[in-house]
Protein backbone atom coordinates (compact mmCIF):
# COMPACT_ATOMS: atom_id res chain seq x y z
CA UNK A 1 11.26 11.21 -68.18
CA UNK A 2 7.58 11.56 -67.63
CA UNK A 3 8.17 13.99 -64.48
CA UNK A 4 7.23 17.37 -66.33
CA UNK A 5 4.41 15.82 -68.40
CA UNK A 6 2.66 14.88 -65.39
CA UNK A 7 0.15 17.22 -63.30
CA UNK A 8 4.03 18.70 -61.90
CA UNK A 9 4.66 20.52 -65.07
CA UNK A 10 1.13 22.73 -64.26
CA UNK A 11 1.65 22.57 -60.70
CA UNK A 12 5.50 24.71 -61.33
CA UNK A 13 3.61 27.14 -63.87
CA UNK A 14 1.58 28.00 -61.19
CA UNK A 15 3.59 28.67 -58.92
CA UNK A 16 5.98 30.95 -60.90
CA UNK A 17 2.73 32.80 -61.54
CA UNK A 18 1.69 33.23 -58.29
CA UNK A 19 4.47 33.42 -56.43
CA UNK A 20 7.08 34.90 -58.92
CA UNK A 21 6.20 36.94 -61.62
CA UNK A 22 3.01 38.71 -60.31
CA UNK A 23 4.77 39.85 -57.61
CA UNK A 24 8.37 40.31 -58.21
CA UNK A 25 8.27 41.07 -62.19
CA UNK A 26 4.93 43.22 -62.09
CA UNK A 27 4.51 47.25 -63.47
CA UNK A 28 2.72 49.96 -63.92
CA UNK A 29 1.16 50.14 -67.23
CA UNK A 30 2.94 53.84 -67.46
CA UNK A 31 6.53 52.42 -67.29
CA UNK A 32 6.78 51.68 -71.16
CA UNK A 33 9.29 49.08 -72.81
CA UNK A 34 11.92 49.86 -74.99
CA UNK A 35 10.50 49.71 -78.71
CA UNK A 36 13.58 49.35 -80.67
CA UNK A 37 14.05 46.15 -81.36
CA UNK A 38 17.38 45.33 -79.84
CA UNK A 39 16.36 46.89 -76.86
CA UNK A 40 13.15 44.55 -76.62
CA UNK A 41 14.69 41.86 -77.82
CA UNK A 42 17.09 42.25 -74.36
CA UNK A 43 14.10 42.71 -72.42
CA UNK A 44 12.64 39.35 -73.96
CA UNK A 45 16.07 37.40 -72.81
CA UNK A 46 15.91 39.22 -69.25
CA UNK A 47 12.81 37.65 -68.61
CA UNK A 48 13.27 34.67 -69.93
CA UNK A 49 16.36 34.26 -67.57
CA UNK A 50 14.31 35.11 -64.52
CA UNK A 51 11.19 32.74 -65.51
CA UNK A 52 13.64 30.40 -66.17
CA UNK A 53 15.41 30.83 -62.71
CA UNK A 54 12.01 30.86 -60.97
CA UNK A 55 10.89 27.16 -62.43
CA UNK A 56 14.10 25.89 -61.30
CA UNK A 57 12.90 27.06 -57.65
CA UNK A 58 9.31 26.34 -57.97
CA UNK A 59 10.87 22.47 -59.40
CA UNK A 60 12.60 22.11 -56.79
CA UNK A 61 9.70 22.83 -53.85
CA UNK A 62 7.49 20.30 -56.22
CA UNK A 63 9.99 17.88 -55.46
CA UNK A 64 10.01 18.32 -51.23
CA UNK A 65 6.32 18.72 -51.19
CA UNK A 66 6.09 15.88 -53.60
CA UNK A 67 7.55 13.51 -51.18
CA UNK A 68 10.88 13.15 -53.45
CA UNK A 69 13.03 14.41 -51.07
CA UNK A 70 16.39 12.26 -52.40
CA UNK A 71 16.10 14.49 -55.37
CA UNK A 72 17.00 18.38 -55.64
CA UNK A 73 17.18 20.59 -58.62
CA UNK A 74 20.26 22.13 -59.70
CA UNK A 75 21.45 25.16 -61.53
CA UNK A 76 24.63 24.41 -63.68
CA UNK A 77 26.57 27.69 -63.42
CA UNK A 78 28.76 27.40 -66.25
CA UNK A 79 26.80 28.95 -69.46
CA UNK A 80 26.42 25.66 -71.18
CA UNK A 81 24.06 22.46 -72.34
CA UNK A 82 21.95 21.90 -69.81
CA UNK A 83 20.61 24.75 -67.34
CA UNK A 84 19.53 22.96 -64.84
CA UNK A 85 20.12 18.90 -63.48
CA UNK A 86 17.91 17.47 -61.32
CA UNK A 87 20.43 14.85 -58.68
CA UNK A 88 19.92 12.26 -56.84
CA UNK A 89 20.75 11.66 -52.85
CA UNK A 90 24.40 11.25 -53.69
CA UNK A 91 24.30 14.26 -56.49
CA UNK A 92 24.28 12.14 -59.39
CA UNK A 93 22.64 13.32 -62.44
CA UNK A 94 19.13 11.63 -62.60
CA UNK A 95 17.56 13.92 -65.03
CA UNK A 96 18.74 16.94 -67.40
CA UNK A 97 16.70 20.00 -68.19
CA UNK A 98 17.69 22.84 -70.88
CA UNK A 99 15.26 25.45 -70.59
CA UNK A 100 13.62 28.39 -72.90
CA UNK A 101 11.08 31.08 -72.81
CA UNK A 102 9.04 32.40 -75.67
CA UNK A 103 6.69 35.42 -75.94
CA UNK A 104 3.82 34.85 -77.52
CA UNK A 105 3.60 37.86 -79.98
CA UNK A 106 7.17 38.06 -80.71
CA UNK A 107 7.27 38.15 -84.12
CA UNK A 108 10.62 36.31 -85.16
CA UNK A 109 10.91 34.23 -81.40
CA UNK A 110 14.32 33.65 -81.33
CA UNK A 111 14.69 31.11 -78.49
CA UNK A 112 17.25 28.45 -79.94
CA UNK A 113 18.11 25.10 -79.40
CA UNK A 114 21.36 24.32 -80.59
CA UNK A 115 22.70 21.52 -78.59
CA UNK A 116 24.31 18.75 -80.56
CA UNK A 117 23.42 15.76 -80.36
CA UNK A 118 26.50 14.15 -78.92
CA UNK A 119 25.84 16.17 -76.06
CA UNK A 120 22.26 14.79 -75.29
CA UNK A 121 21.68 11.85 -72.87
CA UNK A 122 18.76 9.62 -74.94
CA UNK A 123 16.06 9.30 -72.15
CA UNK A 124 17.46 11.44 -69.43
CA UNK A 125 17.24 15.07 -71.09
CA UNK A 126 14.52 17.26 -71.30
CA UNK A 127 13.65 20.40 -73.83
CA UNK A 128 11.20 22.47 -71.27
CA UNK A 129 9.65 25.80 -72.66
CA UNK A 130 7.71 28.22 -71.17
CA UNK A 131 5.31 29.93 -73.18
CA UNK A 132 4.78 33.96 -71.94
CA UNK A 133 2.87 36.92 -72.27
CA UNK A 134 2.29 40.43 -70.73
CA UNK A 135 -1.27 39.79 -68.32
CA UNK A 136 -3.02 42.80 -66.64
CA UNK A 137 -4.12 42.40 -63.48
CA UNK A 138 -5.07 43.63 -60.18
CA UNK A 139 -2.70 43.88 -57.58
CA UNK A 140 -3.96 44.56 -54.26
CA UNK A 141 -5.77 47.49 -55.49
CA UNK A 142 -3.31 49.20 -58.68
CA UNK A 143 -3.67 47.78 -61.65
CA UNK A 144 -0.06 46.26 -63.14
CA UNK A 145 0.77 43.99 -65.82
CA UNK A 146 3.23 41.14 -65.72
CA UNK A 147 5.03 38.55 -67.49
CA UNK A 148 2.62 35.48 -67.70
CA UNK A 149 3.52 31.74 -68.15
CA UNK A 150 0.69 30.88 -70.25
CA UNK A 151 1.70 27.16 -70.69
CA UNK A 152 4.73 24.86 -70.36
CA UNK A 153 5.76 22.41 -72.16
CA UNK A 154 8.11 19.04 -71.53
CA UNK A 155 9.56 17.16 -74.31
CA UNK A 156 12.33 14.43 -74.40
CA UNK A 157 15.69 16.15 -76.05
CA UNK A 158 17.30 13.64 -77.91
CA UNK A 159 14.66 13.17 -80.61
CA UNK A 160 14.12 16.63 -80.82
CA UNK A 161 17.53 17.04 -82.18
CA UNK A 162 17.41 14.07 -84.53
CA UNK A 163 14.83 15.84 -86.01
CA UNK A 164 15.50 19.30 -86.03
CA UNK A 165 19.14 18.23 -88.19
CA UNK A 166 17.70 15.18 -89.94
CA UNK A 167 15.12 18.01 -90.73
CA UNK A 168 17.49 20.31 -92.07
CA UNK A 169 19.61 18.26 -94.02
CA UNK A 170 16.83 17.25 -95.93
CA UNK A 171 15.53 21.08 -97.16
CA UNK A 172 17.72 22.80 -99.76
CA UNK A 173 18.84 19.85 -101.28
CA UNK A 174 21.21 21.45 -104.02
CA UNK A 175 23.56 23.19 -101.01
CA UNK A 176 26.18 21.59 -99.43
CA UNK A 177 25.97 21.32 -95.59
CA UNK A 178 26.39 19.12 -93.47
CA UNK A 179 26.81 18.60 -88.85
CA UNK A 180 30.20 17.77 -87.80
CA UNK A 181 31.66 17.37 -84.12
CA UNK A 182 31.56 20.72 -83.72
CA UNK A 183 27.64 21.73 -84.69
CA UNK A 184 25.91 22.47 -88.41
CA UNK A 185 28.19 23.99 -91.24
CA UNK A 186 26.77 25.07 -94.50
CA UNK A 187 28.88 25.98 -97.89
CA UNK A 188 30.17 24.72 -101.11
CA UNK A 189 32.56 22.15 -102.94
CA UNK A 190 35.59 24.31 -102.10
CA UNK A 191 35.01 25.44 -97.72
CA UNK A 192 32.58 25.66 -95.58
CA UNK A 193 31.32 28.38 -92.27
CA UNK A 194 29.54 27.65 -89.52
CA UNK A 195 25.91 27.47 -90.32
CA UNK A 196 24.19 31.61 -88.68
CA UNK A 197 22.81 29.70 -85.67
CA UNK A 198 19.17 29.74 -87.41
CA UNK A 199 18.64 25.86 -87.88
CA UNK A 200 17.37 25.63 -84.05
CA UNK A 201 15.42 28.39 -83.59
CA UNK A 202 11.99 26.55 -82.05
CA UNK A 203 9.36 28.01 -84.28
CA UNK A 204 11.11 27.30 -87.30
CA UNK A 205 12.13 23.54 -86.90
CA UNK A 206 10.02 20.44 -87.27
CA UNK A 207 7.92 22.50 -90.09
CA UNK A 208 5.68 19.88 -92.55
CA UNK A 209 8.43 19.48 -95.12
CA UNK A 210 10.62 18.91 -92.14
CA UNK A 211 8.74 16.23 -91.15
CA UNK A 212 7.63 14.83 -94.00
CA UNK A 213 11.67 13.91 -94.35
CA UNK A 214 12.28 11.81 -91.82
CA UNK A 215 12.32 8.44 -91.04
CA UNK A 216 8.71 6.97 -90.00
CA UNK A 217 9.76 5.69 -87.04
CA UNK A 218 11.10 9.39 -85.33
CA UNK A 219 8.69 11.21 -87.26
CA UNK A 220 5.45 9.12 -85.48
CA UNK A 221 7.54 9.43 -82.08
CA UNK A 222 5.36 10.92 -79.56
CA UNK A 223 7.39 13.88 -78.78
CA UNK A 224 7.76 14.77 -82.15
CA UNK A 225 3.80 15.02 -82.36
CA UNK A 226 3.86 16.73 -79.08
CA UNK A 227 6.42 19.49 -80.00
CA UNK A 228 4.25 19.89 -82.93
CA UNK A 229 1.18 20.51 -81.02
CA UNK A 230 3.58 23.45 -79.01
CA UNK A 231 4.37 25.31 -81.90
CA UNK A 232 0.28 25.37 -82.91
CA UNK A 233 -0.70 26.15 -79.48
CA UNK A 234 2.03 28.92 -79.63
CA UNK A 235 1.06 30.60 -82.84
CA UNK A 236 -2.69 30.12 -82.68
CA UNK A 237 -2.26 31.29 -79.07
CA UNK A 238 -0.27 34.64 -80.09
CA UNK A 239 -2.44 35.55 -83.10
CA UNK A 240 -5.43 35.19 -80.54
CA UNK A 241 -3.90 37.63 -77.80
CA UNK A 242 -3.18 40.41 -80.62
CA UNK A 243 -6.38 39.96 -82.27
CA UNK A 244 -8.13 40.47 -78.95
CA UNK A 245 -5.27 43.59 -77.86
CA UNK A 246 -5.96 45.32 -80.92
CA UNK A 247 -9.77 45.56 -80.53
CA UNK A 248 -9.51 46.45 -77.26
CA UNK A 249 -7.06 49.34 -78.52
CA UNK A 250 -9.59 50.28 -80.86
CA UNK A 251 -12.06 50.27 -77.93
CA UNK A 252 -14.49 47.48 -79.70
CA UNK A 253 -15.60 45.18 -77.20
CA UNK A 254 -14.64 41.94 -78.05
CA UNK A 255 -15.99 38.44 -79.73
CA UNK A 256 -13.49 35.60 -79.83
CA UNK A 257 -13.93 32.74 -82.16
CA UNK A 258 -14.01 29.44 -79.80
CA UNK A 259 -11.39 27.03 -80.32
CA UNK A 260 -9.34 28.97 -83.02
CA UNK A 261 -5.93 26.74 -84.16
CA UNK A 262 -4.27 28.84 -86.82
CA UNK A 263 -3.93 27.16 -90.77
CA UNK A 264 -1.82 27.83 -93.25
CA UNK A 265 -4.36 26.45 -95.53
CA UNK A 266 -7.08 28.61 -95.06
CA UNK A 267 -8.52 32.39 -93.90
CA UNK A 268 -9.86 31.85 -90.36
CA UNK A 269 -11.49 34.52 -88.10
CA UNK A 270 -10.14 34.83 -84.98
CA UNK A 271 -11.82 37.96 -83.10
CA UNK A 272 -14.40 40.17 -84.19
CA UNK A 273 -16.62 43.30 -83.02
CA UNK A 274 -17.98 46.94 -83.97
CA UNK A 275 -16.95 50.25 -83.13
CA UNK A 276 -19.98 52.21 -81.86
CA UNK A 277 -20.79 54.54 -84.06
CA UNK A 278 -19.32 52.54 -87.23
CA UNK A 279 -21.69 50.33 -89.39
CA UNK A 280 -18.89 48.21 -90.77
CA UNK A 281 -17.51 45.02 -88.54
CA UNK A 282 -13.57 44.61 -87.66
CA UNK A 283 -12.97 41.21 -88.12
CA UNK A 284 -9.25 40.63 -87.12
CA UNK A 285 -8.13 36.89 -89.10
CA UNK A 286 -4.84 34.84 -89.31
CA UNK A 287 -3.95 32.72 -92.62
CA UNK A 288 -0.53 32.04 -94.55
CA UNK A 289 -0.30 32.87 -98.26
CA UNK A 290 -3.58 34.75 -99.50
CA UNK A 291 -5.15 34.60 -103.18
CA UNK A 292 -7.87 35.48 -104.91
CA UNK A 293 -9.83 32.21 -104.78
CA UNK A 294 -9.26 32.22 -100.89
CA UNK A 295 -9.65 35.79 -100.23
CA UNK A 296 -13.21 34.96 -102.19
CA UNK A 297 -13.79 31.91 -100.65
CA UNK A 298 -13.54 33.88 -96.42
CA UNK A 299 -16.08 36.57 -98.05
CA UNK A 300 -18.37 34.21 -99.12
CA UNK A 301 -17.68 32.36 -95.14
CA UNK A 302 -18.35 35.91 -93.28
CA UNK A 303 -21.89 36.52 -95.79
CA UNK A 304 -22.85 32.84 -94.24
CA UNK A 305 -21.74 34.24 -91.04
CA UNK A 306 -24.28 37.30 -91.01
CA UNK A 307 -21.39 40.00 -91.98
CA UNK A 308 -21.95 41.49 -95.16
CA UNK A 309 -19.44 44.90 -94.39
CA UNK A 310 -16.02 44.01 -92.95
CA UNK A 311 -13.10 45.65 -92.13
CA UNK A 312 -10.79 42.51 -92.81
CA UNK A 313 -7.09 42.80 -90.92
CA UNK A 314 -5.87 39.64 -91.92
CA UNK A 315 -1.95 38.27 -89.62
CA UNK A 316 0.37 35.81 -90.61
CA UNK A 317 2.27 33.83 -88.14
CA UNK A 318 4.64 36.35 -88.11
CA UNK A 319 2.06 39.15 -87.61
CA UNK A 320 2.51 40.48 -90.84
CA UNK A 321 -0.56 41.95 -91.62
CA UNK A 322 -3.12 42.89 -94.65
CA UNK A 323 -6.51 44.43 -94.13
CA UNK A 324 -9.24 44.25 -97.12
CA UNK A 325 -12.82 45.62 -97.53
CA UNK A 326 -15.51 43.35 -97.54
CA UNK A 327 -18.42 44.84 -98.92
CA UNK A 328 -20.90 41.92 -100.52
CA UNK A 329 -18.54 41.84 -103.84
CA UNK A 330 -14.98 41.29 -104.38
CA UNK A 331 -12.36 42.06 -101.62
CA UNK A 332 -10.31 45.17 -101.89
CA UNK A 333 -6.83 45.10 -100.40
CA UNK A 334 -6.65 48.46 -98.44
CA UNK A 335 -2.99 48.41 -96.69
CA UNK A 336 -0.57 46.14 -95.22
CA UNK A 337 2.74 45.88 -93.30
CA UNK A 338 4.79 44.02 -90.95
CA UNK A 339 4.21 45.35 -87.96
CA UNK A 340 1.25 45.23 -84.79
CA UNK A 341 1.32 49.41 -84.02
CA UNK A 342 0.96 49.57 -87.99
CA UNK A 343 -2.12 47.78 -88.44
CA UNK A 344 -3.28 49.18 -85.44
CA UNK A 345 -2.82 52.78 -86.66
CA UNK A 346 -4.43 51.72 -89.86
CA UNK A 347 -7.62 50.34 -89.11
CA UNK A 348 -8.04 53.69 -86.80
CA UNK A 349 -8.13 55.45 -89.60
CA UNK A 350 -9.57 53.88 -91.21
CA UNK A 351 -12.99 53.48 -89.32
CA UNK A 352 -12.53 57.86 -89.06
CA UNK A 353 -13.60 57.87 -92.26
């Protein structure tokens, strides 16, 4: 069980990068994506297939170089619970993987994991994601971009789904719901439906409240704590990369804040800079529900900080977005919206004034 948390996890990553995606998945900065959303969201699940399909290869060379050569990874071509199996000398099932892909700045990620519990071996399946993002490099002279593994992660299944439907029966407490044989239902005293195939979705389970439900014992397990630490590496990782892609849009060079991990409890700055020519800073920030005592308390935290006129574009986790002026008194809520090309287009204009 602790195969992908070792140094082997890293050592497959690499290799997909290296070997797989820069070379095979790379293009020209000129051949745009589709910006509708369904069209992006198919995009999202192409790649995730083929990143997918890559670790299973880059697994399985792990395993010969590694010296394990009585063990071989193994698709499973039926479209079912698990993707892949890794089998022993005589083919035997020694270790299950299911497999997902998430890009970072996605704003709803809708990766799920749905797989009952009755279908997960306790100690012998793993939940492996694979954290992406568009990189730009250098490619023997041209300059592409290409789907990046940023991180992967390893976590034993079975508690995982405890959780995540422990987790869920506990929210909502006045609806009737429940998880039969055949997966979560949700209704009232008189039928229920099958449940919209939202309770798995990765970002959304094993929340606080979630947590905060269950048993001591599963909620202090270490995977629980680990898959915990995914979802703030995720976020904190995605609100970093826009932060950083939007200043560079706006042709500011940029000054990352070191060792930013997003809060819901407070207004952190994540990136900052100055447009020549513009006296006012663009300080790009991530935080969940704003007020008035917090939105005081981060100007009073940027006047420590040396910044006494700010251009405040403020994301939540979901990259919805509000941008204030700063100015030495009270903040001023400008403009907001849900969307990254929004914000962008409004802080342009808002430093051509």
């Amino acid at each position: 069980m602790d195969l992908l948390t070792s140094g082997l996890m890293e050592e497959c990553v690499d290799q997909v990068n290296r070997d797989f995606a820069l070379p095979l998945l790379a293009k020209l900065p000129s051949e745009r994506l589709p910006t509708h959303q369904r069209n992006l969201t198919d995009v999202r699940t192409r790649i995730g297939v083929l990143l997918e399909y890559s670790f299973a290869l880059a697994l399985q060379d792990a395993l010969r170089t590694g010296g394990a050569t009585d063990y071989r990874a193994s698709f499973v071509v039926a479209n079912q619970y698990p993707d892949l199996i890794i089998r022993d000398a005589v083919s035997q099932p020694a270790l299950r993987i299911e497999m997902k892909a998430l890009e970072l700045i996605s704003e709803e990620k809708s990766a799920n994991f749905d797989a009952l519990v009755r279908d997960i071996h306790p100690q012998k399946d793993v939940l492996c994601i694979l954290v992406w993002e568009w990189a730009n490099v250098d490619l023997e002279g041209t300059l592409v971009n290409f789907p990046e593994v940023k991180r992967g992660f390893a976590f034993e299944a079975y508690p995982i789904a405890r959780a995540r439907d422990l987790g869920w029966l506990s929210q909502r407490p006045g609806e009737v719901k429940g998880v039969d044989v055949a997966g979560p239902v949700v209704g009232d005293t008189e039928s229920l439906r099958e449940e919209e195939h939202n309770m798995g979705k990765l970002m959304r389970i094993l929340g606080d409240k979630e947590v905060s439900a269950l048993p001591e014992e599963l909620a202090r397990h270490r995977d629980i704590e680990a898959y915990r630490e995914f979802k703030d590496f995720t976020i904190s990782a995605g609100l970093a990369h826009n932060a950083a892609r939007l200043l560079e849009e706006l042709e500011i060079v940029v000054e990352a804040e070191e060792g930013f991990i997003h809060s819901t409890t407070s207004i952190q700055t994540v990136a900052h800079g100055v447009k020549k020519g513009s006296k006012k800073r663009v300080v790009v920030a991530a935080a969940g529900r704003l007020g008035k005592e917090r939105l005081e308390a981060y100007g009073e935290q940027l006047q420590e900080a040396g910044i006494t006129h700010a251009l405040a574009l403020i994301f939540n986790e979901k990259f919805g977005w509000q941008v204030f002026d700063f100015d030495g008194g009270s903040p001023t809520e400008v403009d907001k919206g849900k969307k990254f090309e929004s914000a962008l287009a409004t802080v342009s204009s808002l430093l051509a004034l």
